[in-house]
Protein backbone atom coordinates (compact mmCIF):
# COMPACT_ATOMS: atom_id res chain seq x y z
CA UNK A 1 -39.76 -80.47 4.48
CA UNK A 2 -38.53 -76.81 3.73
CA UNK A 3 -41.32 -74.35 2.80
CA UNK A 4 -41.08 -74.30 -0.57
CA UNK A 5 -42.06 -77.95 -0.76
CA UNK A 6 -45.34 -76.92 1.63
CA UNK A 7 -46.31 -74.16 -0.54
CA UNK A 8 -46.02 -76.48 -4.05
CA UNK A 9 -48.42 -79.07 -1.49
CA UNK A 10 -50.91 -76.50 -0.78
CA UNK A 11 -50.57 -75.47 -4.80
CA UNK A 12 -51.38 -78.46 -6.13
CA UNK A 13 -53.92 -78.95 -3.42
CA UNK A 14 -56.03 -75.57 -4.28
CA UNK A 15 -55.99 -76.41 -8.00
CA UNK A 16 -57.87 -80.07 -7.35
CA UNK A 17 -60.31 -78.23 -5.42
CA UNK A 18 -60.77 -75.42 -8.33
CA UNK A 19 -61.11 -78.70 -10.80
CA UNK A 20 -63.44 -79.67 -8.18
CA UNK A 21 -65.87 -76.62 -8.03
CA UNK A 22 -65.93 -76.33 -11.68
CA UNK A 23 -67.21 -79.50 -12.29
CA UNK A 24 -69.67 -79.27 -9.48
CA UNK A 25 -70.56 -75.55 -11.37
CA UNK A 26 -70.27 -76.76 -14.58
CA UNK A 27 -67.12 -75.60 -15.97
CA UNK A 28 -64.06 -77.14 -16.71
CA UNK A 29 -61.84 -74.79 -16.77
CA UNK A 30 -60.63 -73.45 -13.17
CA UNK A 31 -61.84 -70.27 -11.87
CA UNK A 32 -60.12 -67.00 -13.89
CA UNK A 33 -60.44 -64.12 -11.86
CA UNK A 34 -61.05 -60.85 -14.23
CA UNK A 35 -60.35 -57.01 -12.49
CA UNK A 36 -63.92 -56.04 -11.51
CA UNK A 37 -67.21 -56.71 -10.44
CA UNK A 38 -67.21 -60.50 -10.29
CA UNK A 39 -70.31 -61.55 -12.86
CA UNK A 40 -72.95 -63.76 -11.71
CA UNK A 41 -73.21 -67.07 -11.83
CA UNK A 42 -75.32 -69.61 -12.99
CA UNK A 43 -76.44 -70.34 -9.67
CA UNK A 44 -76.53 -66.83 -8.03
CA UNK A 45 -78.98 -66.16 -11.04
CA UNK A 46 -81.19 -69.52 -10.11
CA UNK A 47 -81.45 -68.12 -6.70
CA UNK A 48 -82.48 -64.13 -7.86
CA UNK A 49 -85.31 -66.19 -10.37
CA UNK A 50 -86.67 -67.39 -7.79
CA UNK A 51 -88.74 -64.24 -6.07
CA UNK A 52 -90.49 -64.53 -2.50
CA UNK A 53 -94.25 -64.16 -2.42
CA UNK A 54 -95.56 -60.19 -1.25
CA UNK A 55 -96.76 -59.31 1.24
CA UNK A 56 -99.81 -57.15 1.09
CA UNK A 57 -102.61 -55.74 2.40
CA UNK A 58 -105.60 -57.40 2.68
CA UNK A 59 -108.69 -55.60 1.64
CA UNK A 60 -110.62 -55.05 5.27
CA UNK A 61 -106.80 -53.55 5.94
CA UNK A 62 -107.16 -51.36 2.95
CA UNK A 63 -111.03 -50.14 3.41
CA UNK A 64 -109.58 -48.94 6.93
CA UNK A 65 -106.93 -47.61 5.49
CA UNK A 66 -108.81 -45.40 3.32
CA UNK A 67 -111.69 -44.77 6.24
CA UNK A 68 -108.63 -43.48 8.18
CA UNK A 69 -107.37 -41.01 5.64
CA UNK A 70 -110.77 -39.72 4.48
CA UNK A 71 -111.14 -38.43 8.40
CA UNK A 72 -107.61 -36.93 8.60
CA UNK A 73 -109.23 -34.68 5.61
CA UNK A 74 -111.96 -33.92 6.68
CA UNK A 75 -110.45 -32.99 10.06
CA UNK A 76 -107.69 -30.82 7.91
CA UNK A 77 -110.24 -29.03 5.60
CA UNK A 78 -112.85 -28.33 8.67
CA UNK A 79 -109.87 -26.64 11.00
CA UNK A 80 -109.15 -24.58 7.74
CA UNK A 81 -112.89 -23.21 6.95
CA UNK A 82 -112.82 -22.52 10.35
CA UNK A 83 -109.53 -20.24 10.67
CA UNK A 84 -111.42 -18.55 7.04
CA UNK A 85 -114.18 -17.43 9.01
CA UNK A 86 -112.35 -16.51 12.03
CA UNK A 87 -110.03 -14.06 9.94
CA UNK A 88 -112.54 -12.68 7.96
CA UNK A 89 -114.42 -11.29 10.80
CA UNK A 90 -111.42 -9.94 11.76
CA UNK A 91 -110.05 -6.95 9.18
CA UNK A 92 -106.40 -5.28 9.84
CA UNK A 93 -106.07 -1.88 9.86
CA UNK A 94 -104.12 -0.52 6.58
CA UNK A 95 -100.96 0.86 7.15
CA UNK A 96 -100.34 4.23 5.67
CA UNK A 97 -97.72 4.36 2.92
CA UNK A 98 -94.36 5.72 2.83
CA UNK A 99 -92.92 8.22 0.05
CA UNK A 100 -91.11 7.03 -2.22
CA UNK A 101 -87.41 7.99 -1.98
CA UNK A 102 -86.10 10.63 -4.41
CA UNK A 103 -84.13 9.53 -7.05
CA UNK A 104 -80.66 10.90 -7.42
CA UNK A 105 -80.75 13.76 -10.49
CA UNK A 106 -77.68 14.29 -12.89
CA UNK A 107 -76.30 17.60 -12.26
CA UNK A 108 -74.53 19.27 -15.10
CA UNK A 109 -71.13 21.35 -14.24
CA UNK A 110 -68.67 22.43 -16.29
CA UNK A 111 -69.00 19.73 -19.05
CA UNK A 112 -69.17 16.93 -15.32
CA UNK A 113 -71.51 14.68 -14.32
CA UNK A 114 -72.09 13.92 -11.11
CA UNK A 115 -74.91 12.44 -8.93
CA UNK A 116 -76.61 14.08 -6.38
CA UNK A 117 -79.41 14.43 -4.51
CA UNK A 118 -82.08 16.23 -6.19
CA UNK A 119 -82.90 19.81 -3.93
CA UNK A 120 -86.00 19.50 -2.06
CA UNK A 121 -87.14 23.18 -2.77
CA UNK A 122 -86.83 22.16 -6.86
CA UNK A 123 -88.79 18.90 -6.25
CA UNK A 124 -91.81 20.94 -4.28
CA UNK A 125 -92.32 23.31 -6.97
């Protein structure tokens, strides 16, 4: 046997067991592969129908549940009225402000424009 005689063996062989699978799925036709996502099939979709039963809580689970979180608020909204009070016995001194910074004035020469600082002698007047 040369190999081309083993490869038209194991040929022939795979298409029996595609006629095979598609009349255990069904089909007649052998399996076409399309470029792609494969699609579902009939039986992957016959599995997905079926959906498992949830888990979930029971309701002593939830009550606790709920006790739980009502005392994490509480806790959270006591600490808070309790930081109020401590700040507003507490008062900051102000700062004092700062000037505001001059603004530079257009100065006029000769038909130019230029920027420059306004004079400080001007400003106080």
């Amino acid at each position: 046997m040369n190999t081309e005689e083993i490869i038209e063996q194991i040929d022939a062989e795979i298409s029996k067991l595609q006629q095979a699978k598609g009349l255990l799925l069904g089909t007649d036709s052998p399996i076409k592969r399309s470029p792609g996502r494969p699609k579902k099939k009939a039986t992957v979709a016959r599995i997905l129908a079926v959906k498992p039963a949830k888990h979930g809580l029971s309701p002593e689970g939830r009550a606790r549940l709920v006790a739980a979180v009502k005392a994490r608020w509480a806790k959270a909204k006591k600490a808070k009225k309790s930081a109020a009070k401590k700040t507003t016995t507490k008062k900051p001194a102000k700062k004092a402000m700062k000037a505001a910074p001059r603004k530079a004035a257009k100065v006029v020469a000769n038909g130019k424009v230029s920027k420059t600082q306004a004079p400080v002698a001007a400003a106080k007047a």
